[in-house]
C-alpha atoms as a PDB file:
ATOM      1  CA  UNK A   1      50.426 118.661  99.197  1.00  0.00           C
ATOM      2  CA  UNK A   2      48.870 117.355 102.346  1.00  0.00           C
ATOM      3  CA  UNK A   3      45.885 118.651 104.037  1.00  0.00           C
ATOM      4  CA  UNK A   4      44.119 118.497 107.781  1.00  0.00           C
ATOM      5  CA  UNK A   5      42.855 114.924 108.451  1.00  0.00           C
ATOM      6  CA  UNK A   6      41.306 113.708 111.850  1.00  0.00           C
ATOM      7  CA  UNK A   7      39.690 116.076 114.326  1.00  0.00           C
ATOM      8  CA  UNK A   8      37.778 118.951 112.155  1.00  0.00           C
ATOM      9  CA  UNK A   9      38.248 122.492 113.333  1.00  0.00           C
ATOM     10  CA  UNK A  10      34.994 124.437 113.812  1.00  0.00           C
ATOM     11  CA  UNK A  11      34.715 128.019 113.304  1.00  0.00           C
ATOM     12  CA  UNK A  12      34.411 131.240 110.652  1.00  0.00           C
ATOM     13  CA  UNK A  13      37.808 132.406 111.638  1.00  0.00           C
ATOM     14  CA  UNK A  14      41.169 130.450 111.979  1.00  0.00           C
ATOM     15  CA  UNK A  15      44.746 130.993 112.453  1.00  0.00           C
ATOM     16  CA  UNK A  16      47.969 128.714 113.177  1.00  0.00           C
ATOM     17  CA  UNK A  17      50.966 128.960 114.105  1.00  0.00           C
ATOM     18  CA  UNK A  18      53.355 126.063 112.777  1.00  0.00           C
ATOM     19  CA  UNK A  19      55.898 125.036 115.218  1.00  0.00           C
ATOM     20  CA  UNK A  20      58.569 122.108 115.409  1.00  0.00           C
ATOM     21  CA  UNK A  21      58.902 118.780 117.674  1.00  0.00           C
ATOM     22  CA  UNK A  22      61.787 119.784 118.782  1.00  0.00           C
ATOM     23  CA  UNK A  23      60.081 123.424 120.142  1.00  0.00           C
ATOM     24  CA  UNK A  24      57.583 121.440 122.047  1.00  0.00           C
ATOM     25  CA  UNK A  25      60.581 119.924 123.674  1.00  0.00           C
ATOM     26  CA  UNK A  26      62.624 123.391 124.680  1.00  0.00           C
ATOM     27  CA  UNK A  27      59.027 124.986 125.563  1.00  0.00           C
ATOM     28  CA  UNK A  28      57.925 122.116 127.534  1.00  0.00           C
ATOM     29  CA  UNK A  29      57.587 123.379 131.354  1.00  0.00           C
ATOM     30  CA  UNK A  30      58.214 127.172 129.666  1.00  0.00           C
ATOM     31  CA  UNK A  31      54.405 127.227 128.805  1.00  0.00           C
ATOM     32  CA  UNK A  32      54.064 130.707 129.338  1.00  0.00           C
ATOM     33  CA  UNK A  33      56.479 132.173 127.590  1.00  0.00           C
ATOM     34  CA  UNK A  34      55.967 129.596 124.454  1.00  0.00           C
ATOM     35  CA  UNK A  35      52.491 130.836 124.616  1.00  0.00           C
ATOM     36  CA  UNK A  36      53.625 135.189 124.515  1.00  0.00           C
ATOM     37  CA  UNK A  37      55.334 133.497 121.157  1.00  0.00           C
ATOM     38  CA  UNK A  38      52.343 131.870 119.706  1.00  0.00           C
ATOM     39  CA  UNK A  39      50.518 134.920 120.138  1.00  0.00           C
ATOM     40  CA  UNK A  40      52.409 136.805 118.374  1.00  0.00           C
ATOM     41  CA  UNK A  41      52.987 134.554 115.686  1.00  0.00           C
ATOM     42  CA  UNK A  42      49.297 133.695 114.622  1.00  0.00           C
ATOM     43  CA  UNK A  43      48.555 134.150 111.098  1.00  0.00           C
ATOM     44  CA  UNK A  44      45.303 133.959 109.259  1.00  0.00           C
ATOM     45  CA  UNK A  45      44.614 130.375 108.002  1.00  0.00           C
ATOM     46  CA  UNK A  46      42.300 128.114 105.562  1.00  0.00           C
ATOM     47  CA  UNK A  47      41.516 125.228 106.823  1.00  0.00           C
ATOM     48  CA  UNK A  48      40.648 123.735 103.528  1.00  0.00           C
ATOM     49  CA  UNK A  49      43.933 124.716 102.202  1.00  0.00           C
ATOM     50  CA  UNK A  50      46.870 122.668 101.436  1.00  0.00           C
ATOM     51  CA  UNK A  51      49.643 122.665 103.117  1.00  0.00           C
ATOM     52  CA  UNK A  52      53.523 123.073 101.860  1.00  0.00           C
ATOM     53  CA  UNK A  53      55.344 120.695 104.221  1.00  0.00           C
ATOM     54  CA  UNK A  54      58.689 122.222 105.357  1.00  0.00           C
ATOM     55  CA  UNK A  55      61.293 121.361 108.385  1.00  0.00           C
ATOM     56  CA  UNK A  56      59.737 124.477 110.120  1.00  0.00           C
ATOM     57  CA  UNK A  57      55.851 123.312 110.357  1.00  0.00           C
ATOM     58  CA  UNK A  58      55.894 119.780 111.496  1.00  0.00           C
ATOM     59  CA  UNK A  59      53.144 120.616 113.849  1.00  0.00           C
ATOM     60  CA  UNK A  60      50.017 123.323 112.934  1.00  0.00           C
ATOM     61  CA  UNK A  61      48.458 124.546 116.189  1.00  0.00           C
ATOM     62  CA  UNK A  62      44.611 126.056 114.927  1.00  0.00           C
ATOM     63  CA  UNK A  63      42.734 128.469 116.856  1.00  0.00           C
ATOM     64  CA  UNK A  64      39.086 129.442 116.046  1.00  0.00           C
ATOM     65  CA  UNK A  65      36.267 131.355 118.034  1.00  0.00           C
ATOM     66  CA  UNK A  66      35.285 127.550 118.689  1.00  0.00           C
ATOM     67  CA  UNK A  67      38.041 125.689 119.463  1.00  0.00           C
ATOM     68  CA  UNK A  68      41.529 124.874 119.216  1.00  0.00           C
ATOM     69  CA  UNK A  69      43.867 121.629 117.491  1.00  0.00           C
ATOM     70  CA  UNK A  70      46.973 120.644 116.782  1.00  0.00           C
ATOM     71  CA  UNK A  71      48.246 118.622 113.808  1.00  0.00           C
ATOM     72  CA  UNK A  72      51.244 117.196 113.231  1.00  0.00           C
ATOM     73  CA  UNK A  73      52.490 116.168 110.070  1.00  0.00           C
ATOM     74  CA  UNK A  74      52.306 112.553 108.580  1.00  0.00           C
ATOM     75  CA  UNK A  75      54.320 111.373 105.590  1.00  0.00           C
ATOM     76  CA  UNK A  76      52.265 108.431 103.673  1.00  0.00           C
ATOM     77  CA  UNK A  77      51.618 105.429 104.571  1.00  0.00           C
ATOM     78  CA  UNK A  78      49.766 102.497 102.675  1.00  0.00           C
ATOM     79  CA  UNK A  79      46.251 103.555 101.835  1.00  0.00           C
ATOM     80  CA  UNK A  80      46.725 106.728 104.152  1.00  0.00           C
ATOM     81  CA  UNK A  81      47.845 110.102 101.946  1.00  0.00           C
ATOM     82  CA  UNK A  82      50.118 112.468 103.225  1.00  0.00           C
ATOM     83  CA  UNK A  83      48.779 114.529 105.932  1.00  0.00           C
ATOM     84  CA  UNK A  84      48.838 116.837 108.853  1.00  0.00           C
ATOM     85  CA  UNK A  85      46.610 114.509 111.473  1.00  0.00           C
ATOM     86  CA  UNK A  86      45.006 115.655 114.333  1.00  0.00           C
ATOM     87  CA  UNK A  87      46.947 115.104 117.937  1.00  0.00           C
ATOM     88  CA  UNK A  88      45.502 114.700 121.034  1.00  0.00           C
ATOM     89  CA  UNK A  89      48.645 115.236 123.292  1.00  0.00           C
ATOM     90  CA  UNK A  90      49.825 118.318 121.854  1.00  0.00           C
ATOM     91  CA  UNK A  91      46.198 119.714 121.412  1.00  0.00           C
ATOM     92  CA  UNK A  92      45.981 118.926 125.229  1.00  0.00           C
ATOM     93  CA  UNK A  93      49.250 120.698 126.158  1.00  0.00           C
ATOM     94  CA  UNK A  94      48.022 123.535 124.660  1.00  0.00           C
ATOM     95  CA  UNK A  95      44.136 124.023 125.696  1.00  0.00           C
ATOM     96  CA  UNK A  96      45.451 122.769 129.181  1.00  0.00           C
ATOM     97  CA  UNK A  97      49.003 123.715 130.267  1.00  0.00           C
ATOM     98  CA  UNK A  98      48.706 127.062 127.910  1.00  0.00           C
ATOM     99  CA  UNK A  99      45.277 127.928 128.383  1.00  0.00           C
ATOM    100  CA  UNK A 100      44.759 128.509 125.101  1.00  0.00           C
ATOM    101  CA  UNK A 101      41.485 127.062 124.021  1.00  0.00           C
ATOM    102  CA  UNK A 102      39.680 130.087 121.343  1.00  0.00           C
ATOM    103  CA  UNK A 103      40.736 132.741 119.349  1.00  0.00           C
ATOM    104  CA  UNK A 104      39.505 134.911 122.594  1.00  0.00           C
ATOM    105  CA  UNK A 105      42.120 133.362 124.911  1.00  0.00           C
ATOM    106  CA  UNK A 106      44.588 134.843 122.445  1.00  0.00           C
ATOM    107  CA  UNK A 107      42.886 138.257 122.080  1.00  0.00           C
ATOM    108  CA  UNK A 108      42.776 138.777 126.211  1.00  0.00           C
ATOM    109  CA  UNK A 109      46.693 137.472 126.223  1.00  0.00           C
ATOM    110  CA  UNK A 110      47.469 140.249 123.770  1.00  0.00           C
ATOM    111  CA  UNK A 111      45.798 142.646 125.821  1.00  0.00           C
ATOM    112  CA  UNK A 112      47.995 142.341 128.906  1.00  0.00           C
END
């Protein structure tokens, strides 16, 4: 089963929320209200752990005290295992058109 690869999340506590290519595609412009959803949908997460690839998680956003990534998933290629690799545009998206950037930016969005 594949694991994170790439940029390394920081942090004592993580959680994800595992979305699709094709929501980044119906959220895209919608930022806010894709953002109410991740929210809600955070769940505690290893980052050590591996991960069991389904049609639902093609992308892992994860959100610690320090920081925040986004993976997306990476079937294998050559020497390169399967994997979740780190991605700069969709990490972007969300630190800069969501605003989401630590676990606090979550907490203070629940709050409201």
């Amino acid at each position: 089963m594949p694991k994170l690869y790439g940029d390394i999340i920081k942090g004592k506590e993580f959680m994800s929320f595992e979305f699709t290519d094709k929501d980044f595609s119906k959220y895209f412009g919608k930022e806010d209200e894709f953002k109410s959803i991740v929210a809600k949908g955070l769940k505690p997460f290893d980052p050590k752990s591996e991960i069991k690839q389904n049609k639902k998680n093609e992308n892992i956003v994860v959100v610690s005290e320090k920081n925040c990534i986004c993976y997306s998933y990476n079937k294998a290629n050559g020497p390169h295992p399967e994997r979740y690799q780190s991605r700069d545009d969709y990490t972007d998206w969300f630190k800069s058109d969501m605003g989401i950037k630590v676990l606090g930016d979550i907490i203070s969005l629940l709050k409201k």
